[in-house]
Each structure stands twice: as structure tokens, then as C-alpha cells.
PDB file of N, CA and C in Angstrom:
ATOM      1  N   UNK A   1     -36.920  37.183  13.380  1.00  0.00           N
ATOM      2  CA  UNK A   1     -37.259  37.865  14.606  1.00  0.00           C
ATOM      3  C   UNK A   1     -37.710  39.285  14.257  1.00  0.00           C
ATOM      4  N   UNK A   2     -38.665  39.992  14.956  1.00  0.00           N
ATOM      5  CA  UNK A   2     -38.923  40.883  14.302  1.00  0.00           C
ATOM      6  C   UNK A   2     -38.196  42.311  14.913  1.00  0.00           C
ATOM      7  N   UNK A   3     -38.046  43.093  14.347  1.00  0.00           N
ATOM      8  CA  UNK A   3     -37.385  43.841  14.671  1.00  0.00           C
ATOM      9  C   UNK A   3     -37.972  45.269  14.687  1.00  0.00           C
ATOM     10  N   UNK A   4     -38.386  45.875  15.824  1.00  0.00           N
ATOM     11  CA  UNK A   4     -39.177  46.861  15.810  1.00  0.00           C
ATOM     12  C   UNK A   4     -38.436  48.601  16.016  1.00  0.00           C
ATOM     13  N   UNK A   5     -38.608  48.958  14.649  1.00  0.00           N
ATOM     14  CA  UNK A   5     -37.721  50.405  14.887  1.00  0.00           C
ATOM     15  C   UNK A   5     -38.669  51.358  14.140  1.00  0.00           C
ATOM     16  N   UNK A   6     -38.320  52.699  14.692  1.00  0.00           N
ATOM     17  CA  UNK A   6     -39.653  53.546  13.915  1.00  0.00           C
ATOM     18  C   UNK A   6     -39.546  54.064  12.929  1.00  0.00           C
ATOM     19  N   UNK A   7     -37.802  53.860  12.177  1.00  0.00           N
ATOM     20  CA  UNK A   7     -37.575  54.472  11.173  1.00  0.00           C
ATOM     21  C   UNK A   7     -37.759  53.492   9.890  1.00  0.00           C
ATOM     22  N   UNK A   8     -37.964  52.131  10.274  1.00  0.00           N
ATOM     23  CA  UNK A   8     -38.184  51.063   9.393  1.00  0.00           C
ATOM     24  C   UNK A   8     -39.578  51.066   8.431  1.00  0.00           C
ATOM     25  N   UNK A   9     -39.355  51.244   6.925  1.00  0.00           N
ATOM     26  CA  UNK A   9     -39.941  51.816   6.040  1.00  0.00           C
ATOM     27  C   UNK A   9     -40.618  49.996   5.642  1.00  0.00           C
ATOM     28  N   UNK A  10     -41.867  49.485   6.741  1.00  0.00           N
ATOM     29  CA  UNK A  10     -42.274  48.384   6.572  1.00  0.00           C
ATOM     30  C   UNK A  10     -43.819  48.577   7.314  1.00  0.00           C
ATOM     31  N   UNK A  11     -44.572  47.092   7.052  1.00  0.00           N
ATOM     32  CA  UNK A  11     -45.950  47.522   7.748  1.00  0.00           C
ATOM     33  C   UNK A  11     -45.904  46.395   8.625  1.00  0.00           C
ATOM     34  N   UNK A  12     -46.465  46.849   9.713  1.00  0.00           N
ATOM     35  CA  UNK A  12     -47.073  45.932  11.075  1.00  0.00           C
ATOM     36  C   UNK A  12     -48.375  45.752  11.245  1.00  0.00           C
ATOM     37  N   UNK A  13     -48.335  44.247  11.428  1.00  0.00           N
ATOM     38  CA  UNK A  13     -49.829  43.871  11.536  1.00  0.00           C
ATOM     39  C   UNK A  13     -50.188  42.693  12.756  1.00  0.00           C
ATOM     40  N   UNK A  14     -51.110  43.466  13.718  1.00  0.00           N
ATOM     41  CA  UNK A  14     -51.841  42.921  14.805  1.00  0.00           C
ATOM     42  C   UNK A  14     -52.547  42.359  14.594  1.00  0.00           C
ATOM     43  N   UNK A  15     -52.694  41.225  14.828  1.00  0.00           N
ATOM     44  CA  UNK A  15     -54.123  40.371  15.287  1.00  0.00           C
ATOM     45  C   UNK A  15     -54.528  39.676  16.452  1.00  0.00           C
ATOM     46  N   UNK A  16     -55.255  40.116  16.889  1.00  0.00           N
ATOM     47  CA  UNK A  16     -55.709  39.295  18.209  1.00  0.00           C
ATOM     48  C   UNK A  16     -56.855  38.467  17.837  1.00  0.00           C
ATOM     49  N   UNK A  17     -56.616  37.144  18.534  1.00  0.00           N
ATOM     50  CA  UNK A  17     -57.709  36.105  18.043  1.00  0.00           C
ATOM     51  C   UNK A  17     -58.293  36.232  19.473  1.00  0.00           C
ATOM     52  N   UNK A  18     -59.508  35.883  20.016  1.00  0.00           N
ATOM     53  CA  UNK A  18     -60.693  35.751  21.539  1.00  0.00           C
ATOM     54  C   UNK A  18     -60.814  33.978  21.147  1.00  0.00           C
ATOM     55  N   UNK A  19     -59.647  33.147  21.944  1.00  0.00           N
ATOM     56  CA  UNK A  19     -60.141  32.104  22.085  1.00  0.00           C
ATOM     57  C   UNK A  19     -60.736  31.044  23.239  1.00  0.00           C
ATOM     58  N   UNK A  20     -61.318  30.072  23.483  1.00  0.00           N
ATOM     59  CA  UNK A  20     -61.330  29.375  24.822  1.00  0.00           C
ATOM     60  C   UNK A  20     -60.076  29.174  25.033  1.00  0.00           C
ATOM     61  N   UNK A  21     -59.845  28.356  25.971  1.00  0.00           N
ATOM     62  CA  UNK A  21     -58.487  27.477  26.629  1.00  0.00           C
ATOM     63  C   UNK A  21     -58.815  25.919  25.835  1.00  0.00           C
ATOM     64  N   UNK A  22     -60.193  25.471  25.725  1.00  0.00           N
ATOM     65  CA  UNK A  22     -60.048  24.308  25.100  1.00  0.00           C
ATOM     66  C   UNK A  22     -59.896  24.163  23.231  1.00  0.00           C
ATOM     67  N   UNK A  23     -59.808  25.875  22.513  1.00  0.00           N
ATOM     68  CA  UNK A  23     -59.543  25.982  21.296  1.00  0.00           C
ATOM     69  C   UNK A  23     -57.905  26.596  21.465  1.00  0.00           C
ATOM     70  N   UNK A  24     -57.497  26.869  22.535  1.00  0.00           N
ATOM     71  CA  UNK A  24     -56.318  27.414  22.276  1.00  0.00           C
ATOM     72  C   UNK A  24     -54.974  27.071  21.571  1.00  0.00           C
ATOM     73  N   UNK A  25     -54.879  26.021  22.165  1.00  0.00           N
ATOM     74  CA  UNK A  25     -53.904  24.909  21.628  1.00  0.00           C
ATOM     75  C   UNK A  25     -53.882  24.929  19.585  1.00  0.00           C
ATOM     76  N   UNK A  26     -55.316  24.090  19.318  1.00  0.00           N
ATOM     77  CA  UNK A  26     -55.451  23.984  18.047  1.00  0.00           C
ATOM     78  C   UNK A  26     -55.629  25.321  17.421  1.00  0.00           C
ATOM     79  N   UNK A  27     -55.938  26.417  17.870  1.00  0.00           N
ATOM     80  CA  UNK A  27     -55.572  27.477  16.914  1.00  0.00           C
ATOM     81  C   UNK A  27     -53.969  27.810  17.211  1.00  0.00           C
ATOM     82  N   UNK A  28     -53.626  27.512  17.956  1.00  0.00           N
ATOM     83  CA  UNK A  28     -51.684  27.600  17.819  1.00  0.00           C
ATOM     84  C   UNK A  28     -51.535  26.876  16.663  1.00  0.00           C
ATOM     85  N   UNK A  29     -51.675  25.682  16.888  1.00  0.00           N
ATOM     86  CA  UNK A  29     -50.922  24.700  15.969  1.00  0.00           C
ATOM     87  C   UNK A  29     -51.540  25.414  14.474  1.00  0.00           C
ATOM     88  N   UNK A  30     -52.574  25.791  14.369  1.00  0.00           N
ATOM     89  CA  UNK A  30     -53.110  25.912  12.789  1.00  0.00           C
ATOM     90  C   UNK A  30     -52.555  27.083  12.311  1.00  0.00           C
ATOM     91  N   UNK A  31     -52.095  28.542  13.560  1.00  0.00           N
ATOM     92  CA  UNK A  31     -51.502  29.070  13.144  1.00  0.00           C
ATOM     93  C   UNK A  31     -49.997  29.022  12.940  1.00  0.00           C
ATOM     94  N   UNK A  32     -49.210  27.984  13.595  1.00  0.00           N
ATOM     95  CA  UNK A  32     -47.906  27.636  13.396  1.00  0.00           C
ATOM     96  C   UNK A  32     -47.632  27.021  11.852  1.00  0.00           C
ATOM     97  N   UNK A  33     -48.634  26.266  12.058  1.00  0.00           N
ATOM     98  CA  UNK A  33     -48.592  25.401  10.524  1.00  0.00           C
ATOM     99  C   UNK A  33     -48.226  26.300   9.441  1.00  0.00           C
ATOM    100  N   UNK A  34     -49.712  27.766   9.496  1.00  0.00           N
ATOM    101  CA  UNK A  34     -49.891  28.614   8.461  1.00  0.00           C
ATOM    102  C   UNK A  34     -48.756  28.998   7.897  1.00  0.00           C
ATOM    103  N   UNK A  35     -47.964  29.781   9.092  1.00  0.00           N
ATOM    104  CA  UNK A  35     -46.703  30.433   8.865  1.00  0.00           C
ATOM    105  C   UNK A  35     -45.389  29.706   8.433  1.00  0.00           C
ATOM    106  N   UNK A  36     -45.066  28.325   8.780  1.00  0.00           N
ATOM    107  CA  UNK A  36     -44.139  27.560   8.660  1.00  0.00           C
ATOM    108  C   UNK A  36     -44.414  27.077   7.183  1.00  0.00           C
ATOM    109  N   UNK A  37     -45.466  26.949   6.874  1.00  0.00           N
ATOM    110  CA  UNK A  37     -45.611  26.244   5.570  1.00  0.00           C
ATOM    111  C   UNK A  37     -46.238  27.178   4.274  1.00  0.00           C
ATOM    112  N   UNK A  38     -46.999  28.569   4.656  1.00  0.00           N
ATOM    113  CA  UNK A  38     -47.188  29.083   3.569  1.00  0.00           C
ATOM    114  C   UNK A  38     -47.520  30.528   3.549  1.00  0.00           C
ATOM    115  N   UNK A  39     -47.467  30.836   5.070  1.00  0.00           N
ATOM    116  CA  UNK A  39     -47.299  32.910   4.954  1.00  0.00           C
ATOM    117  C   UNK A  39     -45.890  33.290   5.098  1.00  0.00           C
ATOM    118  N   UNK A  40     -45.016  32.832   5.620  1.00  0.00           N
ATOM    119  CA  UNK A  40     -43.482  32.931   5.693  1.00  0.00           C
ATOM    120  C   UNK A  40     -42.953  32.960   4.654  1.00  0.00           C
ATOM    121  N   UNK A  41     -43.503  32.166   3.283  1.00  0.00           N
ATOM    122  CA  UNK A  41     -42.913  32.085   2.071  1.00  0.00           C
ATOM    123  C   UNK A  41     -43.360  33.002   0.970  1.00  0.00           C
ATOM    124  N   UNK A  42     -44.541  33.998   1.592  1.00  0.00           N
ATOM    125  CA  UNK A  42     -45.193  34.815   0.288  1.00  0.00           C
ATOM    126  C   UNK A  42     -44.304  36.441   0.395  1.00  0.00           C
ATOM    127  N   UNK A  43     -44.274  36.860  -0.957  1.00  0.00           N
ATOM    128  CA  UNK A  43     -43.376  37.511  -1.153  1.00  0.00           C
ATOM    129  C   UNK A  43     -43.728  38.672  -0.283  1.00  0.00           C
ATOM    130  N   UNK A  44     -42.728  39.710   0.308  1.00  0.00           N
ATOM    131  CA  UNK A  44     -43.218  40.678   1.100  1.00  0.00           C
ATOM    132  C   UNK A  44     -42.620  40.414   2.657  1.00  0.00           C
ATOM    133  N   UNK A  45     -43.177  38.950   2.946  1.00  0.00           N
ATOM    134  CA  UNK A  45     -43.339  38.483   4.275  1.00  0.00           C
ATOM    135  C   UNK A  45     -41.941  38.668   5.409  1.00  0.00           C
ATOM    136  N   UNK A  46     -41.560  39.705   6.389  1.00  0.00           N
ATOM    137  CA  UNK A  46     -40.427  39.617   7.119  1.00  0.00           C
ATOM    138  C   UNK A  46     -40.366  38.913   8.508  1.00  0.00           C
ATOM    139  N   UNK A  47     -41.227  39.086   9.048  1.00  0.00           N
ATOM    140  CA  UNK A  47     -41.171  38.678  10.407  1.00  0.00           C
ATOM    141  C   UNK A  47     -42.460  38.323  11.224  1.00  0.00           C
ATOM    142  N   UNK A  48     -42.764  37.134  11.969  1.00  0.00           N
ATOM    143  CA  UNK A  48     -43.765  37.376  12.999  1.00  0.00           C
ATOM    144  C   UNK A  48     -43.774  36.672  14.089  1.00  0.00           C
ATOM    145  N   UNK A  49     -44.333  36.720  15.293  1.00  0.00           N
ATOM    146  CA  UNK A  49     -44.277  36.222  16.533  1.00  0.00           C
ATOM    147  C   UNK A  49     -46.028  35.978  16.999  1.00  0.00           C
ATOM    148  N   UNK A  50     -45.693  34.556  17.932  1.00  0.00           N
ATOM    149  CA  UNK A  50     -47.443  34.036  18.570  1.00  0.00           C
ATOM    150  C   UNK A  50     -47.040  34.445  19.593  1.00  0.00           C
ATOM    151  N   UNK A  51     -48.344  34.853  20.505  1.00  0.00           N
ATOM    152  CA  UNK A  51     -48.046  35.069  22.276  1.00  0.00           C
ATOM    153  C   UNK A  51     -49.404  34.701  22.816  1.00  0.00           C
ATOM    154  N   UNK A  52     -49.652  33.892  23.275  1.00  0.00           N
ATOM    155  CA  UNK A  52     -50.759  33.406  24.314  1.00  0.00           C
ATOM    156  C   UNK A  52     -50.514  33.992  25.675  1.00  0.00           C
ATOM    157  N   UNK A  53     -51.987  34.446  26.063  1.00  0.00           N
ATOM    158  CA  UNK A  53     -51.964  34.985  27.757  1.00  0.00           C
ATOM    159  C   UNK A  53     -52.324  33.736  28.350  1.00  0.00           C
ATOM    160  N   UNK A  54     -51.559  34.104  29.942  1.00  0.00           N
ATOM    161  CA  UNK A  54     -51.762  33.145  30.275  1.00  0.00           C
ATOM    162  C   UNK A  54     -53.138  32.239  30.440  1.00  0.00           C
ATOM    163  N   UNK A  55     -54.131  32.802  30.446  1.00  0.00           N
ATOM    164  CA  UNK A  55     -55.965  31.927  30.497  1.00  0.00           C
ATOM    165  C   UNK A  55     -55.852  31.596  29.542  1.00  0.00           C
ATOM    166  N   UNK A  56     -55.104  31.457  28.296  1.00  0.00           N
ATOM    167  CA  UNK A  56     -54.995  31.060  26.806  1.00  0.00           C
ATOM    168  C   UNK A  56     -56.394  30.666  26.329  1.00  0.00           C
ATOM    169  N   UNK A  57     -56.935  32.277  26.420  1.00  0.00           N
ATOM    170  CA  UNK A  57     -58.415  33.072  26.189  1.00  0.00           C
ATOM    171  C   UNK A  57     -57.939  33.950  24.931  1.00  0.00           C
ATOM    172  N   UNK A  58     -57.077  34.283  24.673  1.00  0.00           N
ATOM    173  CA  UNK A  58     -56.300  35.186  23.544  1.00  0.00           C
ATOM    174  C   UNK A  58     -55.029  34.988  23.042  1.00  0.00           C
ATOM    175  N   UNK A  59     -55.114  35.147  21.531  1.00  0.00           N
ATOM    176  CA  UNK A  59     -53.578  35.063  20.629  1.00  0.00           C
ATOM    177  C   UNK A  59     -53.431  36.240  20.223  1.00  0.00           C
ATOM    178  N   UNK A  60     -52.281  36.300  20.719  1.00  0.00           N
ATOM    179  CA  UNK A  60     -51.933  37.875  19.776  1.00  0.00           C
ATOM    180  C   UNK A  60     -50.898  37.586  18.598  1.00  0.00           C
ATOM    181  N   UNK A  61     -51.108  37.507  17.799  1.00  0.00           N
ATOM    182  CA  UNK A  61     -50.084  37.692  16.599  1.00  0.00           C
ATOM    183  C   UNK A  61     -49.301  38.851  15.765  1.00  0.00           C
ATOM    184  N   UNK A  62     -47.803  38.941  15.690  1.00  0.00           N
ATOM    185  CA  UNK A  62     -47.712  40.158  15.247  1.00  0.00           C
ATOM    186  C   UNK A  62     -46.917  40.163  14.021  1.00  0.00           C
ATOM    187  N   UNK A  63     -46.852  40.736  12.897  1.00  0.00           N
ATOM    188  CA  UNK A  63     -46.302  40.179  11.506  1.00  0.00           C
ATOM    189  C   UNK A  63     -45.991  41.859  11.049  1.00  0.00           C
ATOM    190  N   UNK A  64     -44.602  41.469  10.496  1.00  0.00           N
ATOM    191  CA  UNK A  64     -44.156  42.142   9.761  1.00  0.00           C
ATOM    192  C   UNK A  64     -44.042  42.143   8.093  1.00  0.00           C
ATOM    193  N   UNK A  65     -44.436  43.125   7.022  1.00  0.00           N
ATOM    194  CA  UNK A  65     -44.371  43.152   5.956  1.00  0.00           C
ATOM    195  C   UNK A  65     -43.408  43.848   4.856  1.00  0.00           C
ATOM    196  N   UNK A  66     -42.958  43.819   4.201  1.00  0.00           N
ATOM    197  CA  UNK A  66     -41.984  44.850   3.187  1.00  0.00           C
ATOM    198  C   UNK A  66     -43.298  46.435   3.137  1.00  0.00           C
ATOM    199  N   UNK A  67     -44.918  45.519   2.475  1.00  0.00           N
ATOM    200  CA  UNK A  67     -45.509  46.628   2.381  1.00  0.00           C
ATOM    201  C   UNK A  67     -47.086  46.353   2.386  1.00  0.00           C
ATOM    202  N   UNK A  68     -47.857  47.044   2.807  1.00  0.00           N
ATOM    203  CA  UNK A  68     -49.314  46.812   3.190  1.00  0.00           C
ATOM    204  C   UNK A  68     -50.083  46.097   1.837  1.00  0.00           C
ATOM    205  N   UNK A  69     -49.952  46.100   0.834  1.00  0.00           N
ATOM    206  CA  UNK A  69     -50.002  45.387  -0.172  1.00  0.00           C
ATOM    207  C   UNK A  69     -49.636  43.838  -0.652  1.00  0.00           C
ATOM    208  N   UNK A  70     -48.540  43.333   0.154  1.00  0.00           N
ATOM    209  CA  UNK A  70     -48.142  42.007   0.143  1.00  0.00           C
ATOM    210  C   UNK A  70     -48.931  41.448   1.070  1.00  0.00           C
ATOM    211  N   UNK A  71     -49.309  42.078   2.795  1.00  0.00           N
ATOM    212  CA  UNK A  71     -50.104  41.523   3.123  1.00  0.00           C
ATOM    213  C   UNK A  71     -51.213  40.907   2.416  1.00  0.00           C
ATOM    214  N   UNK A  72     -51.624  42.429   1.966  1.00  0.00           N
ATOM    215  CA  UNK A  72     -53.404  41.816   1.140  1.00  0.00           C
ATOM    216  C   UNK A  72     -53.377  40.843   0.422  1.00  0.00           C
ATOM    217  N   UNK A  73     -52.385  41.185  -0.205  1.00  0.00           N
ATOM    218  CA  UNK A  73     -52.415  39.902  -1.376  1.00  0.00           C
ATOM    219  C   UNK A  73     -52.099  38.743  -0.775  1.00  0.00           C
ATOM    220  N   UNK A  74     -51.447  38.693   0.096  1.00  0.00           N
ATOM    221  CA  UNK A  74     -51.510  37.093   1.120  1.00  0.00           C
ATOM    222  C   UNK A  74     -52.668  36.432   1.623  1.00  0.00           C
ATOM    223  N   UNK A  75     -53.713  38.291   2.043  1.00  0.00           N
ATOM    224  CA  UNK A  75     -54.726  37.237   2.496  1.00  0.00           C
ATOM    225  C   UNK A  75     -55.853  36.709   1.362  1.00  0.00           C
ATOM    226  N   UNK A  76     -55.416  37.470   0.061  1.00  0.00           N
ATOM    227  CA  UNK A  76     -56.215  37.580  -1.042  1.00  0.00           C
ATOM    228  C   UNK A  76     -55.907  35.968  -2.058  1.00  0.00           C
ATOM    229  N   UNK A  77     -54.949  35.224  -0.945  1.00  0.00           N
ATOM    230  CA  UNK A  77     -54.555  33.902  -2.107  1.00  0.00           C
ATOM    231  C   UNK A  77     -55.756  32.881  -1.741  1.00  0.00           C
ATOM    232  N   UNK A  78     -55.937  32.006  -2.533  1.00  0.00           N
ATOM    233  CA  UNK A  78     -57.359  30.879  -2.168  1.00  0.00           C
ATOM    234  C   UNK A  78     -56.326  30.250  -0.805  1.00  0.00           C
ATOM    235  N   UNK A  79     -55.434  30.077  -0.531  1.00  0.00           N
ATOM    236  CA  UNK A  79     -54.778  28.833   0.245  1.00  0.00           C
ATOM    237  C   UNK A  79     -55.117  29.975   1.181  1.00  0.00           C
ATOM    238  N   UNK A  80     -54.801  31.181   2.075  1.00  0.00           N
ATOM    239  CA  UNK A  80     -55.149  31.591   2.706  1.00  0.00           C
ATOM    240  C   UNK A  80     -56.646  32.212   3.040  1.00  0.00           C
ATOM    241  N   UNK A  81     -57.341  32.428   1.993  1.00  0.00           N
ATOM    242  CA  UNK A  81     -58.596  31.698   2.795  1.00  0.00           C
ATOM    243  C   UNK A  81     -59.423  30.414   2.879  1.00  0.00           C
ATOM    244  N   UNK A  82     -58.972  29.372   2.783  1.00  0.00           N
ATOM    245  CA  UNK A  82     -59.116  28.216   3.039  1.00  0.00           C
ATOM    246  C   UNK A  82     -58.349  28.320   4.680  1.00  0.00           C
ATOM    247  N   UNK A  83     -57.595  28.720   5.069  1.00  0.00           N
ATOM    248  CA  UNK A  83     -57.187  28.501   5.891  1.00  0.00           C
ATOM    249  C   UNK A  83     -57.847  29.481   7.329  1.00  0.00           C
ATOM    250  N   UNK A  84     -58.383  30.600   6.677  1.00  0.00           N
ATOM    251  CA  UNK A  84     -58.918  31.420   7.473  1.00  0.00           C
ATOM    252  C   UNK A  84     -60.350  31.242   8.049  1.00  0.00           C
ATOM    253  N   UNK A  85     -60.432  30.463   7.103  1.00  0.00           N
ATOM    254  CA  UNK A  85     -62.150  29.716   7.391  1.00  0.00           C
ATOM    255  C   UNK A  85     -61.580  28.534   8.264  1.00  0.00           C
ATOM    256  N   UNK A  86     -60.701  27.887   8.216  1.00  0.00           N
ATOM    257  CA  UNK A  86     -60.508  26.916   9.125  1.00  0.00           C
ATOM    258  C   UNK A  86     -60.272  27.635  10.707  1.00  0.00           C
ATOM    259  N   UNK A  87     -59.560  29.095  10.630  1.00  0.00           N
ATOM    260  CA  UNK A  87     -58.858  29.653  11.910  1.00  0.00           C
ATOM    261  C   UNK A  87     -59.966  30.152  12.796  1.00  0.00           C
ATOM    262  N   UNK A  88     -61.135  30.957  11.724  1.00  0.00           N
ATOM    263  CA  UNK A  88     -62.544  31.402  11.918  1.00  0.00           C
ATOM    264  C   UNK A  88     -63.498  30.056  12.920  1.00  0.00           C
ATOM    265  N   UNK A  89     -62.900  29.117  12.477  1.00  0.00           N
ATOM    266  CA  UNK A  89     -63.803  27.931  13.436  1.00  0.00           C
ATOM    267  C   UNK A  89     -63.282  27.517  14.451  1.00  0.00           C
ATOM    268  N   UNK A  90     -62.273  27.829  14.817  1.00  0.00           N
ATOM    269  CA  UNK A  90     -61.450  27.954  16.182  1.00  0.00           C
ATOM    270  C   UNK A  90     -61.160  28.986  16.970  1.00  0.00           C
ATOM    271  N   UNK A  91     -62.269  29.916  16.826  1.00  0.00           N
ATOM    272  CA  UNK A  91     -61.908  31.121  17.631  1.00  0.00           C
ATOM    273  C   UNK A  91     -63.015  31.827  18.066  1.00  0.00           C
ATOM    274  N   UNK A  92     -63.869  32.697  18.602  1.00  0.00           N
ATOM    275  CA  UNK A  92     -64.856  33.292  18.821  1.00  0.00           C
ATOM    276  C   UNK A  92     -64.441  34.594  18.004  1.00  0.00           C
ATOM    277  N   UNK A  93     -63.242  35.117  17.109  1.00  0.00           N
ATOM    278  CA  UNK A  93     -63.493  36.007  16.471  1.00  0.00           C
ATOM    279  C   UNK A  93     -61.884  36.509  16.768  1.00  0.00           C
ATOM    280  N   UNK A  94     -61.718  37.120  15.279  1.00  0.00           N
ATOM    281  CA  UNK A  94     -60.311  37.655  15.497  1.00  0.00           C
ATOM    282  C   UNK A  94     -60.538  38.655  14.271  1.00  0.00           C
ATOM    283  N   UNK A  95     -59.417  39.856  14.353  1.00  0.00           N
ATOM    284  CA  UNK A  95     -59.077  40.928  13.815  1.00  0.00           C
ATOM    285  C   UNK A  95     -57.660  41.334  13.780  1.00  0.00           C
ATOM    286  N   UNK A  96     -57.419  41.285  12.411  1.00  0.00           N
ATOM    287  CA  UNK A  96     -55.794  41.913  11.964  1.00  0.00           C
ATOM    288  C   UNK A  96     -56.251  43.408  12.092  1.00  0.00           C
ATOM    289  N   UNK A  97     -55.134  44.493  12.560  1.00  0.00           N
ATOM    290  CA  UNK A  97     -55.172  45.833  12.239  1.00  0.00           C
ATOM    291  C   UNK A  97     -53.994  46.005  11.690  1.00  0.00           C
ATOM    292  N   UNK A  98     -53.779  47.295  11.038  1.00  0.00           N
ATOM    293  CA  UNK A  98     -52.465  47.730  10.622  1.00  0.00           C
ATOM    294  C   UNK A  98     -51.709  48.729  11.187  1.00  0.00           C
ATOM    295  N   UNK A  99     -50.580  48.720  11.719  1.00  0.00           N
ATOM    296  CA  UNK A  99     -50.228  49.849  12.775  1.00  0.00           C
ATOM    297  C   UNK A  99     -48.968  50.632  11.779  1.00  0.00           C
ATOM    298  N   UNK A 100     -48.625  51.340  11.994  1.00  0.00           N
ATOM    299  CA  UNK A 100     -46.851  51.919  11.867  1.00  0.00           C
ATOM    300  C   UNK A 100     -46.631  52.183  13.062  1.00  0.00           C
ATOM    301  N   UNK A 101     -45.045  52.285  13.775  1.00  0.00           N
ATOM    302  CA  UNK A 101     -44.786  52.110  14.877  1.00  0.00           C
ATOM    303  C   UNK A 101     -44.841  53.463  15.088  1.00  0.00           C
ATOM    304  N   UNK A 102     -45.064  54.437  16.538  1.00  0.00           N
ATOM    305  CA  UNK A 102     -45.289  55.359  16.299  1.00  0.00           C
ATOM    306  C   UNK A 102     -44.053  55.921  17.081  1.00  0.00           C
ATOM    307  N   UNK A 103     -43.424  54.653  17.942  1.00  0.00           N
ATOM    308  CA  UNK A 103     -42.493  55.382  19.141  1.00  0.00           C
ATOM    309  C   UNK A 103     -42.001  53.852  19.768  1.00  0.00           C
ATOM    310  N   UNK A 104     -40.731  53.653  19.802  1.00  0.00           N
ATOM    311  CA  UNK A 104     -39.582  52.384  20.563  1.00  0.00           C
ATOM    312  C   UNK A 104     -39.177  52.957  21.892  1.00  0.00           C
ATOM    313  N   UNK A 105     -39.029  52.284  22.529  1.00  0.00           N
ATOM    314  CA  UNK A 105     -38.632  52.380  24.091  1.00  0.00           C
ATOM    315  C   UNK A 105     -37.721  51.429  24.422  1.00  0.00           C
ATOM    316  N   UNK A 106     -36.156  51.206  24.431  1.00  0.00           N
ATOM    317  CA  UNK A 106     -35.771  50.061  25.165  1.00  0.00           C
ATOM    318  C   UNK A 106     -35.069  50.321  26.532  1.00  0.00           C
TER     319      UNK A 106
END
């Protein structure tokens, strides 16, 4: 679960995917797969969460890292881009950014 605090010495990473409602579904599942079977396990990797709006027109994905470097190198493995070219054909276009948290509110 991810755990969002501002003193936490880790990197956060956004991605929003722009999908239809009739790709929505299968880019869930391809991104459930991803994570269950081979970004969850690369070293670095702490936490992440899917959220579909409701027109399930957009995924937002949010992932936590030890450090902005494990990301890369996650997305830098052949199995993840094999897989990104598969995610790329189910989506009209998506973008990871990298945030640090700047401020918590509960």
C-alpha cells in the first residue's frame, strides 16, 4: 500500500494512460498482469495503486520507488519494453512523470 509522507526519502511516479471505455478493461488487466508478475519484483520497487475514472477514458497509476534509478532501470529491462509496446497499443497515449511529494493533508 503506498504510503504517502513528505519526509519519505523515495521517488513517486505518475502515469496517466487516455484510454477508450472499450480499451479500458484490457489495459487494466495488462497492467495488473505487469505488476503482479514482473514490476513488483524488480529491485527498488515499493508500492503502487490503478484508479480508473468513472468514463474509464483514463488510468491513473501511481508507483512508488526506493530511488529514481530503479525505476529507469525497470523501464530499461527488454521484458518491460516488450510490454510497453503492448500497453502503447491499448491506449491513445500515456506518460509517467516523476514527482516528490511536496505537502500531505489528512
Amino acid at each position: 500500500m503506498p504510503q504517502i509522507t513528505k519526509s519519505a526519502d523515495l521517488q513517486t511516479v505518475v502515469t496517466t494512460f487516455e484510454v477508450t471505455p472499450g480499451t479500458c478493461q484490457d489495459l487494466l488487466e495488462a497492467l495488473t498482469d505487469a505488476y503482479a508478475s514482473f514490476i513488483s519484483q524488480q529491485p527498488g520497487f515499493i508500492s503502487a495503486g490503478l484508479h480508473v475514472n468513472d468514463a474509464q477514458t483514463r488510468i491513473a497509476n501511481y508507483s512508488q520507488w526506493n530511488r529514481r534509478e530503479d525505476f529507469q532501470a525497470m523501464l530499461r529491462t527488454d521484458e518491460m519494453r516488450d510490454r510497453n509496446r503492448q500497453i502503447s497499443a491499448l491506449c491513445r497515449s500515456f506518460e509517467p512523470v516523476l514527482y516528490d511529494v511536496a505537502a500531505v493533508f489528512d
